[in-house]
N, C-alpha and C. Protein backbone atom coordinates (compact mmCIF):
# COMPACT_ATOMS: atom_id res chain seq x y z
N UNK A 1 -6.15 -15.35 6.41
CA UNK A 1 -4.79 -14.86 6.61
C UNK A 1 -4.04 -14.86 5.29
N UNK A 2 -3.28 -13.90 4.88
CA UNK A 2 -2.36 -13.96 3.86
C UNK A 2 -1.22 -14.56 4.17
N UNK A 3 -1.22 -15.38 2.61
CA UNK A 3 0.52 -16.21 2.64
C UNK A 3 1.56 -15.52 2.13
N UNK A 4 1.39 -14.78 0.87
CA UNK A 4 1.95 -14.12 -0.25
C UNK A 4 1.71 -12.65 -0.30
N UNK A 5 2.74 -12.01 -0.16
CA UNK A 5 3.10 -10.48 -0.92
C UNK A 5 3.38 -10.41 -2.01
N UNK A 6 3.02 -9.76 -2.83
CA UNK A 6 3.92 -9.63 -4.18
C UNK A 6 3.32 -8.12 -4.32
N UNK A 7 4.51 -7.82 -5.42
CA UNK A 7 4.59 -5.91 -5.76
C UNK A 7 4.65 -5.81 -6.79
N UNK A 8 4.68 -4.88 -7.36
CA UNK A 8 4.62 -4.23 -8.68
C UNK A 8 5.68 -3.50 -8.90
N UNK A 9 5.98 -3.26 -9.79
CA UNK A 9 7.52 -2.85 -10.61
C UNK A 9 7.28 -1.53 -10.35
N UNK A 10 6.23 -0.47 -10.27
CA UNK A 10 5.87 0.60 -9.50
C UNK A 10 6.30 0.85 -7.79
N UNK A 11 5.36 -0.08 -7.27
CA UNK A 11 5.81 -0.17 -5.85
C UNK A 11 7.06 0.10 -5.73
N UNK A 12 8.17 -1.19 -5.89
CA UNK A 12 9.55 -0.63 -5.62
C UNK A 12 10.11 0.37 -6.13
N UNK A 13 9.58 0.94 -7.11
CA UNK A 13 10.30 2.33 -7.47
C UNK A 13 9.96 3.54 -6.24
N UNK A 14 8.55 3.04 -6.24
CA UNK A 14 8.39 4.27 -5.54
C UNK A 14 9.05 4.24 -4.52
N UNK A 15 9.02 2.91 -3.65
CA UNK A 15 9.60 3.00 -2.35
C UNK A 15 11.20 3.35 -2.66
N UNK A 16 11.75 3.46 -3.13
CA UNK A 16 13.16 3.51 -3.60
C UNK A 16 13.16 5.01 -3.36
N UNK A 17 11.92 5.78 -3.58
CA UNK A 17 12.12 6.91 -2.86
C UNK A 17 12.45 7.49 -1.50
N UNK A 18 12.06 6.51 -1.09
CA UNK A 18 11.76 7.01 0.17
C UNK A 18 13.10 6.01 1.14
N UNK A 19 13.63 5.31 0.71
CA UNK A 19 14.10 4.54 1.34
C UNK A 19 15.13 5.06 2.47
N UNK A 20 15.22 6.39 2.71
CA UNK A 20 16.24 6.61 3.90
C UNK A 20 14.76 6.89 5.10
N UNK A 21 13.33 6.97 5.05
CA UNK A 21 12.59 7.59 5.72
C UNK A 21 12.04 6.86 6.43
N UNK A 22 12.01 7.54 7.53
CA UNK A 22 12.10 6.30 9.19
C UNK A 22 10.45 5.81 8.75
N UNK A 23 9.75 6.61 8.15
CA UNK A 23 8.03 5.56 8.15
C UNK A 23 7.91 3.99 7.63
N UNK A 24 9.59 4.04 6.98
CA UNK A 24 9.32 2.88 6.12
C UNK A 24 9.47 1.55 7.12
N UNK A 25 9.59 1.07 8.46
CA UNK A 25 9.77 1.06 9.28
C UNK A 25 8.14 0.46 9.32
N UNK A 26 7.52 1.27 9.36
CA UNK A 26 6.10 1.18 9.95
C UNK A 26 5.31 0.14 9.12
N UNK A 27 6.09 0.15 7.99
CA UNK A 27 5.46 -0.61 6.80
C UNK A 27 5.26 -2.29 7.30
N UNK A 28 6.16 -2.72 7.86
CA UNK A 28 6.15 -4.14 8.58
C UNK A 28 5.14 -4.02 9.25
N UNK A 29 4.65 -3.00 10.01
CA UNK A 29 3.32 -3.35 11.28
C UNK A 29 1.98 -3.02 10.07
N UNK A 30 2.10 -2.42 9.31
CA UNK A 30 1.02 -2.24 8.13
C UNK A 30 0.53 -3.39 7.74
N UNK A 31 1.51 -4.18 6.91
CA UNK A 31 1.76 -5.44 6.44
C UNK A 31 0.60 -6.19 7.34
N UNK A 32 0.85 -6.09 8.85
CA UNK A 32 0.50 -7.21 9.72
C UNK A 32 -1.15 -7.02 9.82
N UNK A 33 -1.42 -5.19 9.92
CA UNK A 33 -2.60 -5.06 10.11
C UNK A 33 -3.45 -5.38 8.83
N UNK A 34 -3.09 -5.76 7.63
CA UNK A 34 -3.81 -6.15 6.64
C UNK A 34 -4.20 -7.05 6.26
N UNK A 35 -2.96 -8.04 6.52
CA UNK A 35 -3.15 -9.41 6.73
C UNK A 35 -4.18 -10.07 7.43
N UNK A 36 -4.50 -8.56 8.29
CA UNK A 36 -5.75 -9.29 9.18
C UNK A 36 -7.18 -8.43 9.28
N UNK A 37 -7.09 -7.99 7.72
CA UNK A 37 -8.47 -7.17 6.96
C UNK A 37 -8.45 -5.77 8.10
N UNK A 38 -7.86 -5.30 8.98
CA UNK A 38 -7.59 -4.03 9.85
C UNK A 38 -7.27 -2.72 8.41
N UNK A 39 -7.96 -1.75 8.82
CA UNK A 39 -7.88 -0.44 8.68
C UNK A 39 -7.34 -0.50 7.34
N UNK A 40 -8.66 -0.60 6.30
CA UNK A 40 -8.58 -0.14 4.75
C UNK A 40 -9.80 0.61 4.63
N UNK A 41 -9.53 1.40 3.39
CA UNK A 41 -10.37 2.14 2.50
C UNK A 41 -10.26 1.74 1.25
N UNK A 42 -11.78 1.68 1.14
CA UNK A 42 -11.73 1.11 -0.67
C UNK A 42 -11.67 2.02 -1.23
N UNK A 43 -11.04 2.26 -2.48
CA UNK A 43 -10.94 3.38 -3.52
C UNK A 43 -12.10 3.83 -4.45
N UNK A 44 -12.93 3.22 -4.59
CA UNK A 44 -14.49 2.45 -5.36
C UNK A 44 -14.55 1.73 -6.72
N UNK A 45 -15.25 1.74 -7.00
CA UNK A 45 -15.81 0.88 -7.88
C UNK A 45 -14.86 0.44 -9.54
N UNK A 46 -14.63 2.19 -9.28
CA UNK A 46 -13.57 2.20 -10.76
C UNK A 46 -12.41 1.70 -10.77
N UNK A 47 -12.15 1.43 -9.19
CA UNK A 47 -10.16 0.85 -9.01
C UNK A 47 -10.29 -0.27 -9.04
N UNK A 48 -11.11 -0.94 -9.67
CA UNK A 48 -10.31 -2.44 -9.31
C UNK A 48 -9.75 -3.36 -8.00
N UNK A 49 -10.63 -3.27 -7.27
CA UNK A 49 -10.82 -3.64 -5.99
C UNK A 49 -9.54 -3.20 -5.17
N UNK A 50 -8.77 -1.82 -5.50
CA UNK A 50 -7.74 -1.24 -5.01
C UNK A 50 -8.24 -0.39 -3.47
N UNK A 51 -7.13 -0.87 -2.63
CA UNK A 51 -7.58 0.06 -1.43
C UNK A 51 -6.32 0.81 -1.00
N UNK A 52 -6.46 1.89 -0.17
CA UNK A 52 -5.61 2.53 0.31
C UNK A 52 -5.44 2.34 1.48
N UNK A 53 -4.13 2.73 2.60
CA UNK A 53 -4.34 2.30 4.16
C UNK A 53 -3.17 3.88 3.79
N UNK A 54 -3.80 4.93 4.77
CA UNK A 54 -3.14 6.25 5.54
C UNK A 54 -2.39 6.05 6.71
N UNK A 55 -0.89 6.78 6.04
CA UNK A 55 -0.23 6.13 6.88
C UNK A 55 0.38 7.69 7.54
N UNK A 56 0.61 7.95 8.41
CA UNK A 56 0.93 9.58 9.25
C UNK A 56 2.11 10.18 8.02
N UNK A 57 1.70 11.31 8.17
CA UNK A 57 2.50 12.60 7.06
C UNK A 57 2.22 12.35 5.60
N UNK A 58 0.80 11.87 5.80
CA UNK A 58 0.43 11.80 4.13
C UNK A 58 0.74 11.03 3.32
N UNK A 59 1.35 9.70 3.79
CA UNK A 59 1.91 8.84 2.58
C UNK A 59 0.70 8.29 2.80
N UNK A 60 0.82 7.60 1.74
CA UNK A 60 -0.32 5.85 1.10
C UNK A 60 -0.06 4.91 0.68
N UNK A 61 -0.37 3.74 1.13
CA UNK A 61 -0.05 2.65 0.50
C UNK A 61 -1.23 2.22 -0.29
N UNK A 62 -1.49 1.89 -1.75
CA UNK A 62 -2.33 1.34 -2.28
C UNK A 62 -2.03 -0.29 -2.46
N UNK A 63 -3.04 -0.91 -2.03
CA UNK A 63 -2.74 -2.78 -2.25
C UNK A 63 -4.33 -3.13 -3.21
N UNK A 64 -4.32 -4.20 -3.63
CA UNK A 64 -4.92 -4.93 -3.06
C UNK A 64 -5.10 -6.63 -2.97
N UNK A 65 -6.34 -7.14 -2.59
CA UNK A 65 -6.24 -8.61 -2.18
C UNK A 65 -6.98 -9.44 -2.62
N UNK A 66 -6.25 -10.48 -3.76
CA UNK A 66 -6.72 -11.43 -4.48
C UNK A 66 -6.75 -13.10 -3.49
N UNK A 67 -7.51 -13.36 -2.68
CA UNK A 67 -7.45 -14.60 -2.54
C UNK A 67 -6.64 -14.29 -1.28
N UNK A 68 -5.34 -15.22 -1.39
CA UNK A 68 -4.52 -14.96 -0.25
C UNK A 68 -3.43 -14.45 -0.56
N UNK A 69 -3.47 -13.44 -1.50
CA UNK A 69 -2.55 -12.88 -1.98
C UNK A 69 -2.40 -11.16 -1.83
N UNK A 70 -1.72 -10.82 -1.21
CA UNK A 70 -1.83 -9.19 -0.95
C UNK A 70 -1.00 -8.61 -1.93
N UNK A 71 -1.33 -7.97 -2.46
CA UNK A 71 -0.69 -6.62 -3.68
C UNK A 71 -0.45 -5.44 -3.64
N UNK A 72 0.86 -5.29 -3.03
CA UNK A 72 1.28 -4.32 -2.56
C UNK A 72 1.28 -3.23 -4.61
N UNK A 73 0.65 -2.32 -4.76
CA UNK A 73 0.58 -1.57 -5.78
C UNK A 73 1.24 -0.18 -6.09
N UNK A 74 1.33 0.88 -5.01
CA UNK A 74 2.18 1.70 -5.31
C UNK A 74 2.16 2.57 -3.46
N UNK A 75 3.05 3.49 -3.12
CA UNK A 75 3.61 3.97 -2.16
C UNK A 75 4.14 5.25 -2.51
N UNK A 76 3.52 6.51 -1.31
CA UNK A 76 3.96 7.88 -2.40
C UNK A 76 2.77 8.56 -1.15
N UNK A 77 2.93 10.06 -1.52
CA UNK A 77 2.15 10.60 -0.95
C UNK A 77 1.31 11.14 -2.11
N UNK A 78 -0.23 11.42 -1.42
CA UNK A 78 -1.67 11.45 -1.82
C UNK A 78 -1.08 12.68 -3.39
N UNK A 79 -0.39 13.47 -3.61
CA UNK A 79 0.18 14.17 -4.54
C UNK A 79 0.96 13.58 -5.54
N UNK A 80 1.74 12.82 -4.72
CA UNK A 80 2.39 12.49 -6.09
C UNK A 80 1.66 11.29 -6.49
N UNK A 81 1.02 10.27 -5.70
CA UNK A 81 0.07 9.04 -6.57
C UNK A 81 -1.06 9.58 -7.49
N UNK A 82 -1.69 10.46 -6.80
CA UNK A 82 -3.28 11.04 -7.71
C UNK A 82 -3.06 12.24 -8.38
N UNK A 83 -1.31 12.70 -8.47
CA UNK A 83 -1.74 13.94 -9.65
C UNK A 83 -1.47 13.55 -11.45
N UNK A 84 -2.57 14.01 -11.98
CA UNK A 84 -2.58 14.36 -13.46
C UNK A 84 -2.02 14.76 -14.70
């Protein structure tokens, strides 16, 4: 079980986007399902043990989990996190 969240100076920006949008909402039941290793995708080999969890209308949350520590990493949809 995780004790600790912590974020990245990314994360809250990004979410700062989004912050009037009812998904953000959903983010608390996310939280819960991770905490309890539920519904991830690993990114592979090259991320740095980074995973993603799909969340409806295309957003993503990228974390990941050191120990008992969850790392919330960045929040955004699949366009604006992976474009070039």
């Amino acid at each position: 079980m995780i004790k600790n969240i912590k974020h990245t100076k990314s994360f809250k920006q990004d979410l700062e986007k989004y912050k009037d949008n009812p998904q953000l909402k959903q983010l608390v039941e996310i939280l819960k399902d991770l905490s309890n290793n539920k519904t991830n995708f690993f990114l592979g080999p090259s991320s740095k043990n980074r995973k993603e969890y799909h969340m409806e209308n295309g957003l993503l949350l990228i974390y990941r989990i050191d120990t008992d520590i969850l790392y919330l990493e960045r929040f955004g949809s699949h366009t604006e996190l992976f474009q070039q």
